[in-house]
C-alpha atoms as a PDB file:
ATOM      1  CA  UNK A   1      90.812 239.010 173.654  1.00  0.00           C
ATOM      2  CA  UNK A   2      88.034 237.728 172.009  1.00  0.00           C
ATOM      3  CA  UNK A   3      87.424 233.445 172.505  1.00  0.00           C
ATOM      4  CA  UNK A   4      85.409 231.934 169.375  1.00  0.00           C
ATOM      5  CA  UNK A   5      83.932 227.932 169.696  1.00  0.00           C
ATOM      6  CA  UNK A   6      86.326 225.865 167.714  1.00  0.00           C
ATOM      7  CA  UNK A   7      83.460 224.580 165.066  1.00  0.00           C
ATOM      8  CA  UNK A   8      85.134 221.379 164.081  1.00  0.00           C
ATOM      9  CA  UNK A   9      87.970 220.159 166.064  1.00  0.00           C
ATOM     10  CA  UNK A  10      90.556 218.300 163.987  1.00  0.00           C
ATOM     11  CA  UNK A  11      89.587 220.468 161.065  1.00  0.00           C
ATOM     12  CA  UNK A  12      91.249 223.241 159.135  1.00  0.00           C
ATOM     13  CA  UNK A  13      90.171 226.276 159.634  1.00  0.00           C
ATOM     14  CA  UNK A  14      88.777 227.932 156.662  1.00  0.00           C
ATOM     15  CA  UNK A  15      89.940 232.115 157.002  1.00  0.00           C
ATOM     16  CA  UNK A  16      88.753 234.665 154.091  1.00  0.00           C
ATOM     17  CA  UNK A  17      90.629 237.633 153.486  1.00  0.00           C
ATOM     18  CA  UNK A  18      89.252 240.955 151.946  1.00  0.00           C
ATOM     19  CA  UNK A  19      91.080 244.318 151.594  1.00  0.00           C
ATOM     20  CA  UNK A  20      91.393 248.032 150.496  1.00  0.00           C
ATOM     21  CA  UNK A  21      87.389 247.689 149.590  1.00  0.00           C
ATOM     22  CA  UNK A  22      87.806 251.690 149.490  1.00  0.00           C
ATOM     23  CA  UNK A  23      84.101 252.440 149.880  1.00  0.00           C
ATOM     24  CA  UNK A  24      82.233 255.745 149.836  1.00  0.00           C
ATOM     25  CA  UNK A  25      79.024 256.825 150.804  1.00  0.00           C
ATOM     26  CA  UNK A  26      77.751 257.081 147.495  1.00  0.00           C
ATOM     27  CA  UNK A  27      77.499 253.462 145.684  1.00  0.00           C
ATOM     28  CA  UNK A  28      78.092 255.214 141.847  1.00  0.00           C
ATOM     29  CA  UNK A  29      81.250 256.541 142.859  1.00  0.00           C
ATOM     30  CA  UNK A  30      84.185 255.197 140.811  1.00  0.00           C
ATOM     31  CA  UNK A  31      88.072 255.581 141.572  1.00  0.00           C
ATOM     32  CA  UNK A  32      90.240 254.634 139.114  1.00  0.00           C
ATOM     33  CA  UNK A  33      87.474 253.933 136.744  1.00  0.00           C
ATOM     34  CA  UNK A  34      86.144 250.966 139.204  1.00  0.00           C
ATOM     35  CA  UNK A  35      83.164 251.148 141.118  1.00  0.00           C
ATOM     36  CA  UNK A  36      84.387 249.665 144.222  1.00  0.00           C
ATOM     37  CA  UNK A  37      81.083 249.123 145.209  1.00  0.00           C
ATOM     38  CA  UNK A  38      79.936 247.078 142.792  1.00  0.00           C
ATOM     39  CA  UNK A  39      83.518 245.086 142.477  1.00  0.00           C
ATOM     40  CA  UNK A  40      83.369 244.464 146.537  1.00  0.00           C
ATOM     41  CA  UNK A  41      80.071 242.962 146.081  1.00  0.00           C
ATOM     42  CA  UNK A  42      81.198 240.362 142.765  1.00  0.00           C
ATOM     43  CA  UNK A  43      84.114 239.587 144.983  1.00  0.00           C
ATOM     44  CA  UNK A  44      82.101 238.362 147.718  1.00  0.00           C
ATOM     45  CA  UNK A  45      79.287 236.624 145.910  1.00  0.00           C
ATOM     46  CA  UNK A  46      82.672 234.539 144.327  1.00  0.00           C
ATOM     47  CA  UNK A  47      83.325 233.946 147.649  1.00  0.00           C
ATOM     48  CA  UNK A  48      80.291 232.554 148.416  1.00  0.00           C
ATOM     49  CA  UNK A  49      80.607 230.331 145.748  1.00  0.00           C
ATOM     50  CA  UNK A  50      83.859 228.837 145.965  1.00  0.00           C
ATOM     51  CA  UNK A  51      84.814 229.211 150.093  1.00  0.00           C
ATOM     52  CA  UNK A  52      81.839 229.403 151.880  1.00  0.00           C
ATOM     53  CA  UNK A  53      81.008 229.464 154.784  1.00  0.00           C
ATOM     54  CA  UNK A  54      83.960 230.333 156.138  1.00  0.00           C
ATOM     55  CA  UNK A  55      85.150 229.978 159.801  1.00  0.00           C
ATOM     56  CA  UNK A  56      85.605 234.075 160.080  1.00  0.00           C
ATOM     57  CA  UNK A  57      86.574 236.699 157.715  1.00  0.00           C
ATOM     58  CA  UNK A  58      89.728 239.305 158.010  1.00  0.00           C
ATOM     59  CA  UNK A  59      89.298 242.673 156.549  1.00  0.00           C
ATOM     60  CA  UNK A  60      92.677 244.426 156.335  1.00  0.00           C
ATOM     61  CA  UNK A  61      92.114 248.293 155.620  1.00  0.00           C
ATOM     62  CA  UNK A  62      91.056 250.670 153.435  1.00  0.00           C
ATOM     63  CA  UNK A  63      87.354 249.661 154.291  1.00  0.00           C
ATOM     64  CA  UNK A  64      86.261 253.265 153.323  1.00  0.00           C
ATOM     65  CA  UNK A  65      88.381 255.400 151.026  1.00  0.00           C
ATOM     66  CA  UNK A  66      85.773 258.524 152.032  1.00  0.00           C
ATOM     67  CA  UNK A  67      86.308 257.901 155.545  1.00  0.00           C
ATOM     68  CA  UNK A  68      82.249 258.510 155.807  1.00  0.00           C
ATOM     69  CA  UNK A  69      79.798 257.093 158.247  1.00  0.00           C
ATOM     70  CA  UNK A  70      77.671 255.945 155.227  1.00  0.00           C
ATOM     71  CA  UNK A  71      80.247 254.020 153.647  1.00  0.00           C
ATOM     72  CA  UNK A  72      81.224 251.984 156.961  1.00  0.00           C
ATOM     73  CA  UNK A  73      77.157 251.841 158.030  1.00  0.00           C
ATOM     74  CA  UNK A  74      77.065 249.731 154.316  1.00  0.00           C
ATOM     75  CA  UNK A  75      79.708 247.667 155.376  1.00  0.00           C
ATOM     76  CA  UNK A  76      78.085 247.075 158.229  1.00  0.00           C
ATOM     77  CA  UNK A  77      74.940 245.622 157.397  1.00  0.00           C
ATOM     78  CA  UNK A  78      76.854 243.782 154.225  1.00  0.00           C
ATOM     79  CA  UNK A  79      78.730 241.986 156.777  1.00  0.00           C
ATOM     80  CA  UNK A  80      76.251 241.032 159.067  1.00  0.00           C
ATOM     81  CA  UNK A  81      73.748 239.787 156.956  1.00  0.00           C
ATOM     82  CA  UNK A  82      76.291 237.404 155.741  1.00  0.00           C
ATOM     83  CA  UNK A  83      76.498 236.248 159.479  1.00  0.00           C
ATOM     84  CA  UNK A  84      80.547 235.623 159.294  1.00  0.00           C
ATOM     85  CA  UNK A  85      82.369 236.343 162.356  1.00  0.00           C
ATOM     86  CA  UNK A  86      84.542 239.852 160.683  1.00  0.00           C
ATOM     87  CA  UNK A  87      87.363 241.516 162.337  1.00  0.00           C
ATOM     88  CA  UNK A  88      88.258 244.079 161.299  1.00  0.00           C
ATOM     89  CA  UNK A  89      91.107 246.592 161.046  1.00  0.00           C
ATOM     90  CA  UNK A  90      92.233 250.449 159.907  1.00  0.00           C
ATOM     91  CA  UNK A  91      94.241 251.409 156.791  1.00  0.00           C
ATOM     92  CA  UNK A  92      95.583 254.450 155.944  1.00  0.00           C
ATOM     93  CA  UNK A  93      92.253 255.639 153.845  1.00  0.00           C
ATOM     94  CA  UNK A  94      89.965 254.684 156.545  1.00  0.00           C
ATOM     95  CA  UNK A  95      88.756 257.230 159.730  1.00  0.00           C
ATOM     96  CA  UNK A  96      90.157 254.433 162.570  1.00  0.00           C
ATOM     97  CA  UNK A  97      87.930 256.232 165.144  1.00  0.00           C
ATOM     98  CA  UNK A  98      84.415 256.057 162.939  1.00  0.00           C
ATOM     99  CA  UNK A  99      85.421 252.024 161.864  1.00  0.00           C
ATOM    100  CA  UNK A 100      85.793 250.875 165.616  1.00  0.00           C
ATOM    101  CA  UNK A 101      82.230 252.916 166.210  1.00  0.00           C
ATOM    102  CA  UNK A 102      80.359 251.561 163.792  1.00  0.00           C
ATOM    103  CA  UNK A 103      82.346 247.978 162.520  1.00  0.00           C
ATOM    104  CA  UNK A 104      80.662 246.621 165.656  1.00  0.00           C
ATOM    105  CA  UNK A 105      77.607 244.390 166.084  1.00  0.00           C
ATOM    106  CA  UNK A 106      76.472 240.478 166.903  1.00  0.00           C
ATOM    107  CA  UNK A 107      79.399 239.678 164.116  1.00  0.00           C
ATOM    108  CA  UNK A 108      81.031 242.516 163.178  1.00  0.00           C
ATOM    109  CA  UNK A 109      84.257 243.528 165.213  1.00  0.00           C
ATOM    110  CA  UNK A 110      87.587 245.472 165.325  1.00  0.00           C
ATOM    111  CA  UNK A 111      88.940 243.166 167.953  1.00  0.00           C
ATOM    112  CA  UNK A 112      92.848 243.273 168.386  1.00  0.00           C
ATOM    113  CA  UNK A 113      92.992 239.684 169.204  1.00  0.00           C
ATOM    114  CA  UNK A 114      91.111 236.320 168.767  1.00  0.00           C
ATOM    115  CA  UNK A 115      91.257 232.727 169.620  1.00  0.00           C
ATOM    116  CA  UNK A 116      89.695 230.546 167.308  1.00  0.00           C
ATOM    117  CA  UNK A 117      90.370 226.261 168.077  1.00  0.00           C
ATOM    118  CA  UNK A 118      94.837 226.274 167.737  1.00  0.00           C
ATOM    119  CA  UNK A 119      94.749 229.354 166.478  1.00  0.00           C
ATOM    120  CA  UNK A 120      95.437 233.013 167.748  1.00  0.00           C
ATOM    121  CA  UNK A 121      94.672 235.650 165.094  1.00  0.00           C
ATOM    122  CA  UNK A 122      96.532 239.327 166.064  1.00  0.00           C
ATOM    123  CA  UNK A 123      94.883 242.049 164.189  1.00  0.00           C
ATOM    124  CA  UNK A 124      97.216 245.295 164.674  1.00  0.00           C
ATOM    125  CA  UNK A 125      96.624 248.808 163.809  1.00  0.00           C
ATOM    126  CA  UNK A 126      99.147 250.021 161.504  1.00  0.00           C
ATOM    127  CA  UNK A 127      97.808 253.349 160.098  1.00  0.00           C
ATOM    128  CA  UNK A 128      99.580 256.382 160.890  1.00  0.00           C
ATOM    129  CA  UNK A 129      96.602 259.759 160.788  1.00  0.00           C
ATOM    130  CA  UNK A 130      97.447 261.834 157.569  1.00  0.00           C
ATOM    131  CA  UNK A 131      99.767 259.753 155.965  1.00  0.00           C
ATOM    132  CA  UNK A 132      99.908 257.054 153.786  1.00  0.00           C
ATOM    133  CA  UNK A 133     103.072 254.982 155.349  1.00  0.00           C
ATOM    134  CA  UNK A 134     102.520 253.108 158.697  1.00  0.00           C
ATOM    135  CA  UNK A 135     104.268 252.067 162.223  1.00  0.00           C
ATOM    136  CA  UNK A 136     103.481 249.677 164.808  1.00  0.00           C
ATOM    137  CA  UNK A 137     103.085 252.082 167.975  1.00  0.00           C
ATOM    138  CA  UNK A 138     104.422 250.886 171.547  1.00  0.00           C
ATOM    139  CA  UNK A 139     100.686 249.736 172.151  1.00  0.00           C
ATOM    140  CA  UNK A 140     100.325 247.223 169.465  1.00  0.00           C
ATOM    141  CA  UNK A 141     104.050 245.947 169.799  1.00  0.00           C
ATOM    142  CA  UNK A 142     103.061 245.346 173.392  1.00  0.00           C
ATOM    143  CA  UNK A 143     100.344 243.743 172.701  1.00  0.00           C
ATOM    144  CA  UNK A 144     101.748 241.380 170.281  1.00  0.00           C
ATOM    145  CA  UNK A 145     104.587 240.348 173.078  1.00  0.00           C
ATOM    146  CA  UNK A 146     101.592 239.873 175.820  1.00  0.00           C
ATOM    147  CA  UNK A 147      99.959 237.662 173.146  1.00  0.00           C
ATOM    148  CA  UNK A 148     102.798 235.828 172.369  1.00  0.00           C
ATOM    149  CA  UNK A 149     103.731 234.721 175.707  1.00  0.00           C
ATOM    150  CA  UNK A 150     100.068 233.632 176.405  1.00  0.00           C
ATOM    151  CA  UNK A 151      99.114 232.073 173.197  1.00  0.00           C
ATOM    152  CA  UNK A 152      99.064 228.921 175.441  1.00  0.00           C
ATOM    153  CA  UNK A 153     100.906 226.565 172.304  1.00  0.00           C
ATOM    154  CA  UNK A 154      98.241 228.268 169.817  1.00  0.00           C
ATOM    155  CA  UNK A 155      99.378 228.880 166.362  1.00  0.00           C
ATOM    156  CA  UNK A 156      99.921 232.648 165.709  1.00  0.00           C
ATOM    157  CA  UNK A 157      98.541 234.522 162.233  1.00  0.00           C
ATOM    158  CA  UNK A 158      99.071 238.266 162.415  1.00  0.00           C
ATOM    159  CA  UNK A 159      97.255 240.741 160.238  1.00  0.00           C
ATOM    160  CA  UNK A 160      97.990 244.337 159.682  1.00  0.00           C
ATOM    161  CA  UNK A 161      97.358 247.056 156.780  1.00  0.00           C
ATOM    162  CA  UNK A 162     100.573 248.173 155.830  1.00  0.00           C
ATOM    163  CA  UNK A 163     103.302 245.554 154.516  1.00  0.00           C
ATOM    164  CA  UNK A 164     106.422 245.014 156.688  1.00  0.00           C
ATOM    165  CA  UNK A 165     109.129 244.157 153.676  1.00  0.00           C
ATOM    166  CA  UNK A 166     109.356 245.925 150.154  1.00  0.00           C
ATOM    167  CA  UNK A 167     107.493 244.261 147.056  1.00  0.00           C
ATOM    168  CA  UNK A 168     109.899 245.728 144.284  1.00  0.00           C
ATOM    169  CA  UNK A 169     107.197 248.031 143.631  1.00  0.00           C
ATOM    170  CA  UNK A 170     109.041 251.326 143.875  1.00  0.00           C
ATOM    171  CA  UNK A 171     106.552 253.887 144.092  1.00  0.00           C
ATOM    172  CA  UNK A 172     104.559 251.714 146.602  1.00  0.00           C
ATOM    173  CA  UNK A 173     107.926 250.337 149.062  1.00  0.00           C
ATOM    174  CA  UNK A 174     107.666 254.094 149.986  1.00  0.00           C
ATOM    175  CA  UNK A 175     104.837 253.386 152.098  1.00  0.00           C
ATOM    176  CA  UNK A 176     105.641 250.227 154.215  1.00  0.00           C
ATOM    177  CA  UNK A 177     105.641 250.102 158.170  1.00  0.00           C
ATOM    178  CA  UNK A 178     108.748 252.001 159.356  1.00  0.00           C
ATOM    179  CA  UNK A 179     109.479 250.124 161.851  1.00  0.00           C
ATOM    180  CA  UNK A 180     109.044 246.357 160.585  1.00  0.00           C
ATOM    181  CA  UNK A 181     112.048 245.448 162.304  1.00  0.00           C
ATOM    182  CA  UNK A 182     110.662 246.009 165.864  1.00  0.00           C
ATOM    183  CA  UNK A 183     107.792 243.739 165.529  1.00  0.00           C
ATOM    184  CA  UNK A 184     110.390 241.077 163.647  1.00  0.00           C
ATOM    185  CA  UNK A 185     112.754 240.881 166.657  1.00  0.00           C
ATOM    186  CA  UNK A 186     109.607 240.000 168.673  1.00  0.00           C
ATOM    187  CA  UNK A 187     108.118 237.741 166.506  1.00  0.00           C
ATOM    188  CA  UNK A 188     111.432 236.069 165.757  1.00  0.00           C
ATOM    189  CA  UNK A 189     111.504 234.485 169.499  1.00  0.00           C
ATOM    190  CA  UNK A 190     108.185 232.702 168.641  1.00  0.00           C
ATOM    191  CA  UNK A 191     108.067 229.529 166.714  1.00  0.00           C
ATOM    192  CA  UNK A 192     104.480 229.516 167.290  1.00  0.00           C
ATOM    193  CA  UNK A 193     104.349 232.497 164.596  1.00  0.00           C
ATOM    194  CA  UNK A 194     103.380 231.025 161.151  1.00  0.00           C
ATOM    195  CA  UNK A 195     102.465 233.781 159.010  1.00  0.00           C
ATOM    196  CA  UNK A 196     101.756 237.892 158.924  1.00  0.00           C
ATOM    197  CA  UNK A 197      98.963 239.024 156.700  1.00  0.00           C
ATOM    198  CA  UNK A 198      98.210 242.198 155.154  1.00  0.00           C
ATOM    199  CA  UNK A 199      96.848 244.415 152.382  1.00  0.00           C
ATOM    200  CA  UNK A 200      97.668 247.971 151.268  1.00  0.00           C
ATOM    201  CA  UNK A 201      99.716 246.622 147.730  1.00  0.00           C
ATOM    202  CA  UNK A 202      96.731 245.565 146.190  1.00  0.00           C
ATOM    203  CA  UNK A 203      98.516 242.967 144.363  1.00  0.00           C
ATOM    204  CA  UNK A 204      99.674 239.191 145.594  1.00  0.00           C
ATOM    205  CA  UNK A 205     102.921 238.915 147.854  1.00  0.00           C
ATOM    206  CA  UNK A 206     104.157 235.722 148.816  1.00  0.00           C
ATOM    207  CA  UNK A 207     107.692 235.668 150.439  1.00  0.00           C
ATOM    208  CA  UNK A 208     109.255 234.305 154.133  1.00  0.00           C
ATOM    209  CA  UNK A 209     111.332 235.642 156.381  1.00  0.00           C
ATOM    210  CA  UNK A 210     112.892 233.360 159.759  1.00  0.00           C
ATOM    211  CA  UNK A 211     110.357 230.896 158.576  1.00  0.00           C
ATOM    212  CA  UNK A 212     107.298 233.201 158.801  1.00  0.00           C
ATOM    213  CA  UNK A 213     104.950 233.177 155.792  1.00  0.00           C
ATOM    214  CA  UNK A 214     104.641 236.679 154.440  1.00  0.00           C
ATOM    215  CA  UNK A 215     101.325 237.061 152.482  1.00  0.00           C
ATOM    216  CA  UNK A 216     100.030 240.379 150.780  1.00  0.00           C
ATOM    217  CA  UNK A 217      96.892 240.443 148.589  1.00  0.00           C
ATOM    218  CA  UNK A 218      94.593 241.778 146.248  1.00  0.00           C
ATOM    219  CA  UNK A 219      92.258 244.549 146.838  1.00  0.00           C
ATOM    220  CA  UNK A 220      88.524 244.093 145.688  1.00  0.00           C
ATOM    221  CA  UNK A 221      88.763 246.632 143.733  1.00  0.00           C
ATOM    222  CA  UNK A 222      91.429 248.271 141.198  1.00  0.00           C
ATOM    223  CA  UNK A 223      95.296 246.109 141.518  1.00  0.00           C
ATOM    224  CA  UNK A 224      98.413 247.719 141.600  1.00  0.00           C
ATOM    225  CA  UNK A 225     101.092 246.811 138.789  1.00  0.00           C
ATOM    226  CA  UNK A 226     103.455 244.492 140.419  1.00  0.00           C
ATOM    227  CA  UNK A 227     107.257 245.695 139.583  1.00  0.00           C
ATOM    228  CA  UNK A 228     106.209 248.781 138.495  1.00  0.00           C
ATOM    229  CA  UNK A 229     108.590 252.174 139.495  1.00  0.00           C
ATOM    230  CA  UNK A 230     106.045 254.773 139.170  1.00  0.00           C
ATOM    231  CA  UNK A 231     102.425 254.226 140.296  1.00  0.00           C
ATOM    232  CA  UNK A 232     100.848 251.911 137.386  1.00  0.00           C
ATOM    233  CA  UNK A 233      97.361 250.317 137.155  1.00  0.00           C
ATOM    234  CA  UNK A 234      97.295 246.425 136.876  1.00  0.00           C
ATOM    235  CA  UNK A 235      94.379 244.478 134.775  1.00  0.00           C
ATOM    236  CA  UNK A 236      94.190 241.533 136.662  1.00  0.00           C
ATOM    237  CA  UNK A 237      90.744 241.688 138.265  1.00  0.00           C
ATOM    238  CA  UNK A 238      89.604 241.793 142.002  1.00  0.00           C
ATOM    239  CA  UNK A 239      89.697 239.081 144.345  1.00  0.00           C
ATOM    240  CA  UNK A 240      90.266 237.965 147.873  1.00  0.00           C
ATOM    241  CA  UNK A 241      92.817 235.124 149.922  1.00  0.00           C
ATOM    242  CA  UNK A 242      91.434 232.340 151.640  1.00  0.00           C
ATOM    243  CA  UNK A 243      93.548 230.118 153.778  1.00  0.00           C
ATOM    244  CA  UNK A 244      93.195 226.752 155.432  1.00  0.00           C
ATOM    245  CA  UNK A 245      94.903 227.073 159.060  1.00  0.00           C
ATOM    246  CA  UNK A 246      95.865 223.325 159.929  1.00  0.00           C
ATOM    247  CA  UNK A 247      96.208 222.309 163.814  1.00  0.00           C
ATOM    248  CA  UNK A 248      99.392 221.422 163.240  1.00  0.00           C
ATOM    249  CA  UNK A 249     100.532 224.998 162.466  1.00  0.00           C
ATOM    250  CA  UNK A 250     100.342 223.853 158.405  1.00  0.00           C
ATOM    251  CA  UNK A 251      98.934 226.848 156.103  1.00  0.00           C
ATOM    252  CA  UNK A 252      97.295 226.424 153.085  1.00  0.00           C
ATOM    253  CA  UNK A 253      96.864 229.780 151.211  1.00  0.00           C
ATOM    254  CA  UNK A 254      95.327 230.762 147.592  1.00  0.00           C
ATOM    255  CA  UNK A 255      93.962 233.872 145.577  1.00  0.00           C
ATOM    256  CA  UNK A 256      90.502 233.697 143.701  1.00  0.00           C
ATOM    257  CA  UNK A 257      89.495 236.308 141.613  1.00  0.00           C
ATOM    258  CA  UNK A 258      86.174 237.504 139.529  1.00  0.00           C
ATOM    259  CA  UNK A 259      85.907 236.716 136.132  1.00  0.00           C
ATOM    260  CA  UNK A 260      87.543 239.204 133.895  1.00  0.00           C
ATOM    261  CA  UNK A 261      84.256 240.204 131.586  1.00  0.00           C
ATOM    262  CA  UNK A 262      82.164 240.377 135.672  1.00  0.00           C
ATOM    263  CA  UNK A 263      85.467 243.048 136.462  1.00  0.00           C
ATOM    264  CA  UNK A 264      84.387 244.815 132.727  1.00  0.00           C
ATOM    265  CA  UNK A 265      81.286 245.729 134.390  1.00  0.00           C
ATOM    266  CA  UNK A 266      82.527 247.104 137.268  1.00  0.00           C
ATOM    267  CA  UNK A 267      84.324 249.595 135.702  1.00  0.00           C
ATOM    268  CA  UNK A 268      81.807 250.252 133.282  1.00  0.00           C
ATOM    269  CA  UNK A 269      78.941 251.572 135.961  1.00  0.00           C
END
């Protein structure tokens, strides 16, 4: 458990989410005709300009799509010379064991929990080695009841990789946690849970379930089609989610994305 100063007590926290940033060692290397390189970078300089600074930043998985040292050592010093307290967690593209080694520094971490004024912010591992699906494992269920019963009347935002309930995306529902329903029955006890956060559809989700906000958002790179049966390219461009976390529980949530000629060049280099 990591403890962070509240900042400004009585004030919404301001939260930026980034996701499935699928970097690689090389910075001219394009997948799906994107340079995620250059794509990650727009996304957060249009961060910059419309949310900053923010209160701490959530990355959700798929960090690296190479899995190589190179690609998370450039995340590294991205992150840090933005100076943003970022936690950090594994999809199923990234090497888990190389991101906790080197997504670590003065305010770079892969920190399973934090505290941050009324709120407690859960970030779970959800990746499963060699495949592309996911499952909470005994460890990080555990840890999420521990949490729970300590949060001490904090609010509760949980983040993982993988979503927990299908998007109506066909090809993609194949690759959802298989066992969602485990950490529902915990979380379902706790009225203190107000939302659970994650990446991996690289498209925006917004749905609830016993009351729970469940959010799902763009990548900053390529988007999936939303509604699509077989796997189908979207042309909405990148972008991230910020949220305002309210000390009364209250969540304000939004997508921002790059302008669509700034995503033309992208995919042009």
């Amino acid at each position: 458990m990591r403890t962070l100063p509240n900042p400004h007590p009585g004030i919404p926290l301001k939260i930026l989410q980034i996701t499935d940033c699928h970097q690689f060692a090389d910075a001219d290397t394009t997948l799906h005709g994107c340079n995620t390189r250059s794509s990650f970078e727009s996304v957060m300089i249009l961060a910059q300009e419309q949310h900053w600074p923010p209160d701490c930043i959530l990355a959700t998985g798929d960090l690296s799509h190479d899995g190589s040292e190179a690609s998370y050592r450039y995340l590294l010093d991205h992150f840090e010379r933005l100076g943003i307290p970022t936690f950090c967690l594994p999809g199923n593209h990234d090497e888990g064991t190389m991101l906790d080694a080197i997504l670590h520094g003065d305010v770079v971490a892969s920190h399973s929990a934090v505290d941050l004024g009324e709120w407690r912010i859960l970030m779970l591992d959800s990746s499963i080695v060699g495949s592309e699906g996911g499952h909470l494992g005994k460890a990080a269920l555990d840890m999420v009841t521990r949490s729970l019963s300590s949060s001490q009347g904090r609010h509760v935002l949980i983040c993982l990789h993988h979503n927990l309930v299908p998007t109506c995306t066909d090809w993609l529902d194949t690759m959802t946690v298989d066992n969602a329903d485990a950490l529902f029955a915990i979380t379902r006890g706790h009225s203190n849970v107000k939302a659970i956060l994650w990446g991996h559809i690289h498209q925006k989700f917004e749905a609830t379930k016993d009351g729970v906000a469940l959010l799902g958002s763009p990548s900053t790179c390529f988007q999936f089609l939303p509604n699509s049966a077989e796997f189908q390219l979207d042309t909405r461009p990148p972008g991230y989610r910020w949220l305002l976390l309210h000390t009364d529980g209250h969540i304000d949530t939004g997508i921002e994305r790059i302008a669509a000629e700034t995503q033309s060049l992208a995919q042009a280099e």
